[in-house]
C-alpha atoms as a PDB file:
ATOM      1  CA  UNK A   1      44.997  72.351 333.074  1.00  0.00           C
ATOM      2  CA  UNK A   2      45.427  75.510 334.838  1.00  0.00           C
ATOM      3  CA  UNK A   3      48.634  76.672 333.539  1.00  0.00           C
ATOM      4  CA  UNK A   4      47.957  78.667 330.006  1.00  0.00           C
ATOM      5  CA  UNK A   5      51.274  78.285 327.421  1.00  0.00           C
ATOM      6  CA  UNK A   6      52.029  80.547 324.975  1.00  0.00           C
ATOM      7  CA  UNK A   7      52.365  79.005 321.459  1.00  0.00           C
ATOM      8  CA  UNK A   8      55.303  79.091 318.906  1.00  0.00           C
ATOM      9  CA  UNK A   9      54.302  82.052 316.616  1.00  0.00           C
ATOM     10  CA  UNK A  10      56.137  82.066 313.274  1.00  0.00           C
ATOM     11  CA  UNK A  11      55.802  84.958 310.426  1.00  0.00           C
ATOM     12  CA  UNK A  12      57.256  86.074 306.975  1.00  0.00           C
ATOM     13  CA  UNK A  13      55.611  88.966 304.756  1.00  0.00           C
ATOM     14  CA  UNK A  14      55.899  90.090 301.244  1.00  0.00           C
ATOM     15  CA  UNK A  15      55.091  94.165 300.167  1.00  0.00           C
ATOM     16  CA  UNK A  16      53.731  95.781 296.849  1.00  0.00           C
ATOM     17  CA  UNK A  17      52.657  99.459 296.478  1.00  0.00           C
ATOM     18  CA  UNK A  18      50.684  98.357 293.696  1.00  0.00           C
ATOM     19  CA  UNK A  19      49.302  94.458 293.766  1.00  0.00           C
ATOM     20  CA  UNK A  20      47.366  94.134 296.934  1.00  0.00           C
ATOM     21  CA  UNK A  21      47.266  89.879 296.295  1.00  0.00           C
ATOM     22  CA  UNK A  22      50.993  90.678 297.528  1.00  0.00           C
ATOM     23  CA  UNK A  23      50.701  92.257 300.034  1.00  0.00           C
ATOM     24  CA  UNK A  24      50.794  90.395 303.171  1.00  0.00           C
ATOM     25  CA  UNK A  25      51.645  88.906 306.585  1.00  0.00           C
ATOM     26  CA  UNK A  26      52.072  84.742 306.408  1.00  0.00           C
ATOM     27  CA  UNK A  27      51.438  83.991 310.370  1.00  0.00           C
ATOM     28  CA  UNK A  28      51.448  80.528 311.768  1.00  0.00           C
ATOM     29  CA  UNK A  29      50.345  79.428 315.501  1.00  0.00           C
ATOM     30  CA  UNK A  30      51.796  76.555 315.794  1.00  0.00           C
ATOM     31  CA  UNK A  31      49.408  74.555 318.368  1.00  0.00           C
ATOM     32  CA  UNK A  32      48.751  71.215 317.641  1.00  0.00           C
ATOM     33  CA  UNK A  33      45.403  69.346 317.456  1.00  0.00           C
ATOM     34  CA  UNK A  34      43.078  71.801 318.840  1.00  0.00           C
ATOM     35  CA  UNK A  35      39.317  71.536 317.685  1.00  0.00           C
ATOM     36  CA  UNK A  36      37.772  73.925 315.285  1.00  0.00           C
ATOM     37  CA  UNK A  37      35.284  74.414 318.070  1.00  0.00           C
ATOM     38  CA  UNK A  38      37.505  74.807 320.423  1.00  0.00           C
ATOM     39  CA  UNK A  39      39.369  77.861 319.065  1.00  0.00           C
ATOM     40  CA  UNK A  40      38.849  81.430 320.039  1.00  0.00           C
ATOM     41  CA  UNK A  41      40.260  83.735 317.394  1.00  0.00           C
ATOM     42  CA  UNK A  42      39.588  87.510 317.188  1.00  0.00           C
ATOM     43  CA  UNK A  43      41.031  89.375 314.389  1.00  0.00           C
ATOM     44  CA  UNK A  44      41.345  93.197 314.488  1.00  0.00           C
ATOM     45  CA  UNK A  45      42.511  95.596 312.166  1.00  0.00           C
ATOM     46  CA  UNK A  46      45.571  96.137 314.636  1.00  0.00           C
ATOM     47  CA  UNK A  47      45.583  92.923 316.601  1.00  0.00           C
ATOM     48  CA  UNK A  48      44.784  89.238 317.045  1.00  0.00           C
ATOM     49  CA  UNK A  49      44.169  86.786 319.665  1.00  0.00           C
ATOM     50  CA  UNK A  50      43.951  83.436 320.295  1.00  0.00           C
ATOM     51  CA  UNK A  51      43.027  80.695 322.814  1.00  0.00           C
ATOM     52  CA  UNK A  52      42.562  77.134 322.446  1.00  0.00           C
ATOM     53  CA  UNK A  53      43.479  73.961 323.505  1.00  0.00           C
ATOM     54  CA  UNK A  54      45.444  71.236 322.626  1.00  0.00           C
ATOM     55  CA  UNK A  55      43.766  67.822 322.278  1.00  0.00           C
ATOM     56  CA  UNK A  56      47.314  65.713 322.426  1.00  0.00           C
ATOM     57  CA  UNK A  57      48.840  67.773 324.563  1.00  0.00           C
ATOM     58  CA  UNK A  58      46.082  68.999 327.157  1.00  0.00           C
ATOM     59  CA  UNK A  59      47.351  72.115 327.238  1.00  0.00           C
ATOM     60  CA  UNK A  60      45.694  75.323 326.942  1.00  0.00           C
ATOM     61  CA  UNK A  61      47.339  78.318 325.052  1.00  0.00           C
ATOM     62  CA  UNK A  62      46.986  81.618 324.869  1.00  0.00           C
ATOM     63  CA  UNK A  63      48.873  84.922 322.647  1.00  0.00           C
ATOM     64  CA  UNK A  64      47.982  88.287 321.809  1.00  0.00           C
ATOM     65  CA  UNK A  65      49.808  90.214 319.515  1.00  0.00           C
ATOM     66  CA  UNK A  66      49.465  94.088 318.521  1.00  0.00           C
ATOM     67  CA  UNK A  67      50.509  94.331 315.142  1.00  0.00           C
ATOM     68  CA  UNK A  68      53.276  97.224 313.832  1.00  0.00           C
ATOM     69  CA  UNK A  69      50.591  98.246 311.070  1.00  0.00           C
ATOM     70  CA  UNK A  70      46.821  97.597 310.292  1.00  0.00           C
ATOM     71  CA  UNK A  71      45.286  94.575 308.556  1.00  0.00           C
ATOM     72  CA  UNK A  72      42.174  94.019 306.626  1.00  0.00           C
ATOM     73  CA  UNK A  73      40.935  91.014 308.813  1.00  0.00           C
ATOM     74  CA  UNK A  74      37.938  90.689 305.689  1.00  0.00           C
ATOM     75  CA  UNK A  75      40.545  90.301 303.375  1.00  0.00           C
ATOM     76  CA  UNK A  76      42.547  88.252 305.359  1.00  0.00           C
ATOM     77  CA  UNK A  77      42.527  84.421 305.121  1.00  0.00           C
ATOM     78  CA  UNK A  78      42.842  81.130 307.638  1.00  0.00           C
ATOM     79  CA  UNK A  79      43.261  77.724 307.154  1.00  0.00           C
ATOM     80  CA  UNK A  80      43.271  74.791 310.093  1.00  0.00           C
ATOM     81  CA  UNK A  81      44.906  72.208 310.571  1.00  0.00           C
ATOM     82  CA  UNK A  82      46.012  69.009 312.881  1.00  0.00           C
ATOM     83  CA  UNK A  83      49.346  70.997 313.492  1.00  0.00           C
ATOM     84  CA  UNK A  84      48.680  74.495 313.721  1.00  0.00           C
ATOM     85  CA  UNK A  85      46.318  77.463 312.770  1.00  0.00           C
ATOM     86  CA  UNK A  86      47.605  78.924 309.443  1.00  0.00           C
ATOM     87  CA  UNK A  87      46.990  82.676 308.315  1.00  0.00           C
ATOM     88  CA  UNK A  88      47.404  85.326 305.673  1.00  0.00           C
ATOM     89  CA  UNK A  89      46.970  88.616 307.070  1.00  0.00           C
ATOM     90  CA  UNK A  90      45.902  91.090 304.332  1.00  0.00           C
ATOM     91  CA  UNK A  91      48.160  94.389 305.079  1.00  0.00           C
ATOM     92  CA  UNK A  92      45.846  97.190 305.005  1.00  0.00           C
ATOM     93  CA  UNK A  93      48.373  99.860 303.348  1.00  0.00           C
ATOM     94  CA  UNK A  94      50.107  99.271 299.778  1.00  0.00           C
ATOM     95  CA  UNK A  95      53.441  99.879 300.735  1.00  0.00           C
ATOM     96  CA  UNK A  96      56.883  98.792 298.894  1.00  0.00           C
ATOM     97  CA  UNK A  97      59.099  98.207 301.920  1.00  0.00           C
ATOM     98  CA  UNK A  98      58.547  95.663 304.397  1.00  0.00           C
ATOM     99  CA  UNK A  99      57.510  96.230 307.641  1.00  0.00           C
ATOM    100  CA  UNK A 100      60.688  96.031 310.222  1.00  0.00           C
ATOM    101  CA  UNK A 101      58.845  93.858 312.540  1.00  0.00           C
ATOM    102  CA  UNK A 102      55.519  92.218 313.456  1.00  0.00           C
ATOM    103  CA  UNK A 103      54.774  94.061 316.135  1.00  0.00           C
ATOM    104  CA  UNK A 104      54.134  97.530 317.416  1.00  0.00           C
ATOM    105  CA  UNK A 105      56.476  96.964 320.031  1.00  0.00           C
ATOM    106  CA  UNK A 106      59.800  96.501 319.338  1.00  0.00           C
ATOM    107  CA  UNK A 107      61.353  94.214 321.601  1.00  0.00           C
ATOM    108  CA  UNK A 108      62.478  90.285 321.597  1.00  0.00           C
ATOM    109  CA  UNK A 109      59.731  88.084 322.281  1.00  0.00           C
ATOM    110  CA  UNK A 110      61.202  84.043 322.637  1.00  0.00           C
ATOM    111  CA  UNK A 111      58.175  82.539 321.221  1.00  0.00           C
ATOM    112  CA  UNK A 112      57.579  84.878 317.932  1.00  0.00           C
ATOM    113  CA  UNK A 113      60.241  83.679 314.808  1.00  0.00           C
ATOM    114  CA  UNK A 114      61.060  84.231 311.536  1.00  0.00           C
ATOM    115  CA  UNK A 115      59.226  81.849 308.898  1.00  0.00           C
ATOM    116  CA  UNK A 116      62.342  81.049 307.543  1.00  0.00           C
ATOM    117  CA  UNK A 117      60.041  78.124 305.048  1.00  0.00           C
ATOM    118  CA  UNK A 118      57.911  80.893 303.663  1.00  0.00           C
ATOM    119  CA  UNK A 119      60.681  84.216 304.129  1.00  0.00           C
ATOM    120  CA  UNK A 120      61.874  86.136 300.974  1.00  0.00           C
ATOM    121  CA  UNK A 121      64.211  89.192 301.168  1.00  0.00           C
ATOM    122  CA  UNK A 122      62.550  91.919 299.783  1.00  0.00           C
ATOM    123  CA  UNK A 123      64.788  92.701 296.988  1.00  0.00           C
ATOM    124  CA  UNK A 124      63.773  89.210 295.978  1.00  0.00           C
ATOM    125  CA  UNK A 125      59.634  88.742 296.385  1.00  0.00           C
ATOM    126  CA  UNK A 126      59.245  89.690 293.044  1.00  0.00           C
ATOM    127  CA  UNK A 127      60.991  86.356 291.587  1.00  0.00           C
ATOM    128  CA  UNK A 128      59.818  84.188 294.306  1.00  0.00           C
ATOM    129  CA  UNK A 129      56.962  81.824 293.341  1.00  0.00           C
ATOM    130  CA  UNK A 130      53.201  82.375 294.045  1.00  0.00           C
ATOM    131  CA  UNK A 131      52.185  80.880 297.016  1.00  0.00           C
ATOM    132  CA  UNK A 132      49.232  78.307 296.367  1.00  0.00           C
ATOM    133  CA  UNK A 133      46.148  79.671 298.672  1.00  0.00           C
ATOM    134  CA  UNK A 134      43.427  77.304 297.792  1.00  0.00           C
ATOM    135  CA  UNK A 135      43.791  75.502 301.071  1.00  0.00           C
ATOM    136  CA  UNK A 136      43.030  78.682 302.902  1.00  0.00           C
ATOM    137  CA  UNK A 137      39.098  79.310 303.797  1.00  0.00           C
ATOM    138  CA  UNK A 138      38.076  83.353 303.682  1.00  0.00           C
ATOM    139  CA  UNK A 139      37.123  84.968 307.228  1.00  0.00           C
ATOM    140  CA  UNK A 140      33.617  83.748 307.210  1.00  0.00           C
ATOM    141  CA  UNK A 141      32.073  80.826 308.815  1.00  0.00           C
ATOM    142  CA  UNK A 142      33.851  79.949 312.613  1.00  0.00           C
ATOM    143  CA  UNK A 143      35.420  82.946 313.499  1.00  0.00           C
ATOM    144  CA  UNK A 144      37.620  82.071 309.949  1.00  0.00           C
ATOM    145  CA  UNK A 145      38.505  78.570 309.779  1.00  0.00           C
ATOM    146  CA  UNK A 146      38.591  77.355 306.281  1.00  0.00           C
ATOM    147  CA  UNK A 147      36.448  73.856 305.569  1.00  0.00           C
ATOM    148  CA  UNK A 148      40.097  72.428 303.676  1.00  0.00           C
ATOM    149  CA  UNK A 149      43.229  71.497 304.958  1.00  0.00           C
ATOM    150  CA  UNK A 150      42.473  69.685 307.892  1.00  0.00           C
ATOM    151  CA  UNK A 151      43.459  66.300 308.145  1.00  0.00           C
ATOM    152  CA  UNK A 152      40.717  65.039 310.958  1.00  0.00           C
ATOM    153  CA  UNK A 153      43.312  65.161 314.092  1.00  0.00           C
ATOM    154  CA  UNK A 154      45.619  61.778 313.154  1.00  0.00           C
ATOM    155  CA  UNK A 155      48.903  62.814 314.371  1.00  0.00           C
ATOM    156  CA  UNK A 156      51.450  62.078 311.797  1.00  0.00           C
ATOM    157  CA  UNK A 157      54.364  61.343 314.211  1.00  0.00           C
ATOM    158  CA  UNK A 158      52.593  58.416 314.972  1.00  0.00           C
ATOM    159  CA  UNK A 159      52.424  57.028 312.239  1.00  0.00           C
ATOM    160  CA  UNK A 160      55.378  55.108 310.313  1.00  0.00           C
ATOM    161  CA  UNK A 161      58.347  53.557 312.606  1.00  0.00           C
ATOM    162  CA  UNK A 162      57.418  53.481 316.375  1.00  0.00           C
ATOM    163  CA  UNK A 163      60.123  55.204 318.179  1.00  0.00           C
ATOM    164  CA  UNK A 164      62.651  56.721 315.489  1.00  0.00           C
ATOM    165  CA  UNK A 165      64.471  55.419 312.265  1.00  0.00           C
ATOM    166  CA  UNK A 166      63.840  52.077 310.921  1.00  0.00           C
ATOM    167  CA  UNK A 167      66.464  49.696 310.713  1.00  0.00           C
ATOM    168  CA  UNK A 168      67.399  50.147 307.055  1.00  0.00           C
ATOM    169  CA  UNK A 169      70.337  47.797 307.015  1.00  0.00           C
ATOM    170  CA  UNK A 170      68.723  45.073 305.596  1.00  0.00           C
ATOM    171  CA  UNK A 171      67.606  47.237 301.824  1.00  0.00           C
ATOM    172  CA  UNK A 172      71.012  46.976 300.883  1.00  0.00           C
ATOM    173  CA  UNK A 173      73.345  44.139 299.231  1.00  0.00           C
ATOM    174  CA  UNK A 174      76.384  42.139 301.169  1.00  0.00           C
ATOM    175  CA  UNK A 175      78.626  43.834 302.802  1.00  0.00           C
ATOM    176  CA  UNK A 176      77.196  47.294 302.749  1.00  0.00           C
ATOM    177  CA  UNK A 177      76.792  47.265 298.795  1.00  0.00           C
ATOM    178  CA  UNK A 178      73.961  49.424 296.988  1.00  0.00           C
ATOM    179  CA  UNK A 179      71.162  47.709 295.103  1.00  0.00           C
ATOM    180  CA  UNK A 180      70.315  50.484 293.251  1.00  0.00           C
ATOM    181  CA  UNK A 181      72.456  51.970 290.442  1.00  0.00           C
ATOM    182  CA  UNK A 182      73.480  55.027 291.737  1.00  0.00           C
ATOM    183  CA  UNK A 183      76.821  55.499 292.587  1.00  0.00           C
ATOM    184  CA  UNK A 184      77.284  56.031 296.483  1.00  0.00           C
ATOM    185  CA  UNK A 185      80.191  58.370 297.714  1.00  0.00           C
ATOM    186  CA  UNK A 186      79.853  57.554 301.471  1.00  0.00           C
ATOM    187  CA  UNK A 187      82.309  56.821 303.368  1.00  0.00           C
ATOM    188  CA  UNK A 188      82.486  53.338 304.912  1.00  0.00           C
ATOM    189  CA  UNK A 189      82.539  53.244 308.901  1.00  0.00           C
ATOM    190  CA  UNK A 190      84.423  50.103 310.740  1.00  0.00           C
ATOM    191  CA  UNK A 191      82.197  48.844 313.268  1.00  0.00           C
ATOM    192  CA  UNK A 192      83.025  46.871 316.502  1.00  0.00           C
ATOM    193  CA  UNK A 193      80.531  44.122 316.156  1.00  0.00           C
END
């Protein structure tokens, strides 16, 4: 396990000059399975790093990223999880426009992308609907991790059907007929049983 990865990084934002509650960087590393204990996590006005491990994977990862503005890393928020470290990065200046990157830097970096889940335009934010926080713990406590949220490492993909889809032939009636009442426009495909 000498080889250190970097992790997927995703991010979105949203900007008031006025409300600071909206004014903010959503980042996500998205590491699998690594142990609160086992994470190294240094927040920085300007900065953050990370290191830690991957339990399912047995990989080690490693990113550091200089942000294009400063932060308040006491305002800022973290929550764990089995998939990935989740944070809200409290933008240190109110500001209306967005920032035009992440990073101080501006060049393409293959492992940082666009929260598309969590993205609003910013001639939008203002309609979009309030993002639900409670999950996230405050900086505090291990360097930040948040005591909710974390589903004790079970790794979801395992669970349910073993190595894809199930065979859902057999829900519906003869000869490829619903059971329900809705009214199906699919196409039917000959097969060459």
């Amino acid at each position: 396990m000498s080889e250190t990865n970097t992790p997927e990084v995703l991010w979105a934002q949203r900007s008031s000059s006025t409300d600071a509650d909206k004014n903010f960087v959503y980042l996500t590393i998205s590491v699998p399975d690594v142990p609160k204990d086992d994470i190294k996590l240094d927040v920085k006005p300007t900065s953050l790093s990370f290191t830690g491990t991957s339990g399912t994977l047995k990989r080690k990862y490693h990113v550091d990223l200089e942000f294009f503005a400063e932060i308040d890393p006491s305002a800022s928020q973290i929550n764990h999880t089995s998939k990935n470290i989740e944070m809200k990065l409290q933008k240190k200046d109110l500001k209306e426009e967005y920032w035009p990157r992440l990073l101080k830097e501006n060049k393409r970096l293959h492992f940082l992308k666009t929260d598309f889940d969590k993205w609003v335009d910013e001639d939008e934010q203002n309609e979009a609907p309030e993002e639900d926080f409670s999950q996230f713990g405050g900086m505090g406590g291990m360097p930040g991790m948040g005591a909710g949220g974390d589903f004790g490492g079970i790794d979801f993909s395992k669970l349910g059907g073993g190595g894809g889809m199930p065979d859902l032939s057999a829900l519906g009636g003869e000869d490829g007929e619903s059971s329900g009442d809705e009214e199906d426009d699919v196409e039917e495909v000959p097969r060459n049983d």
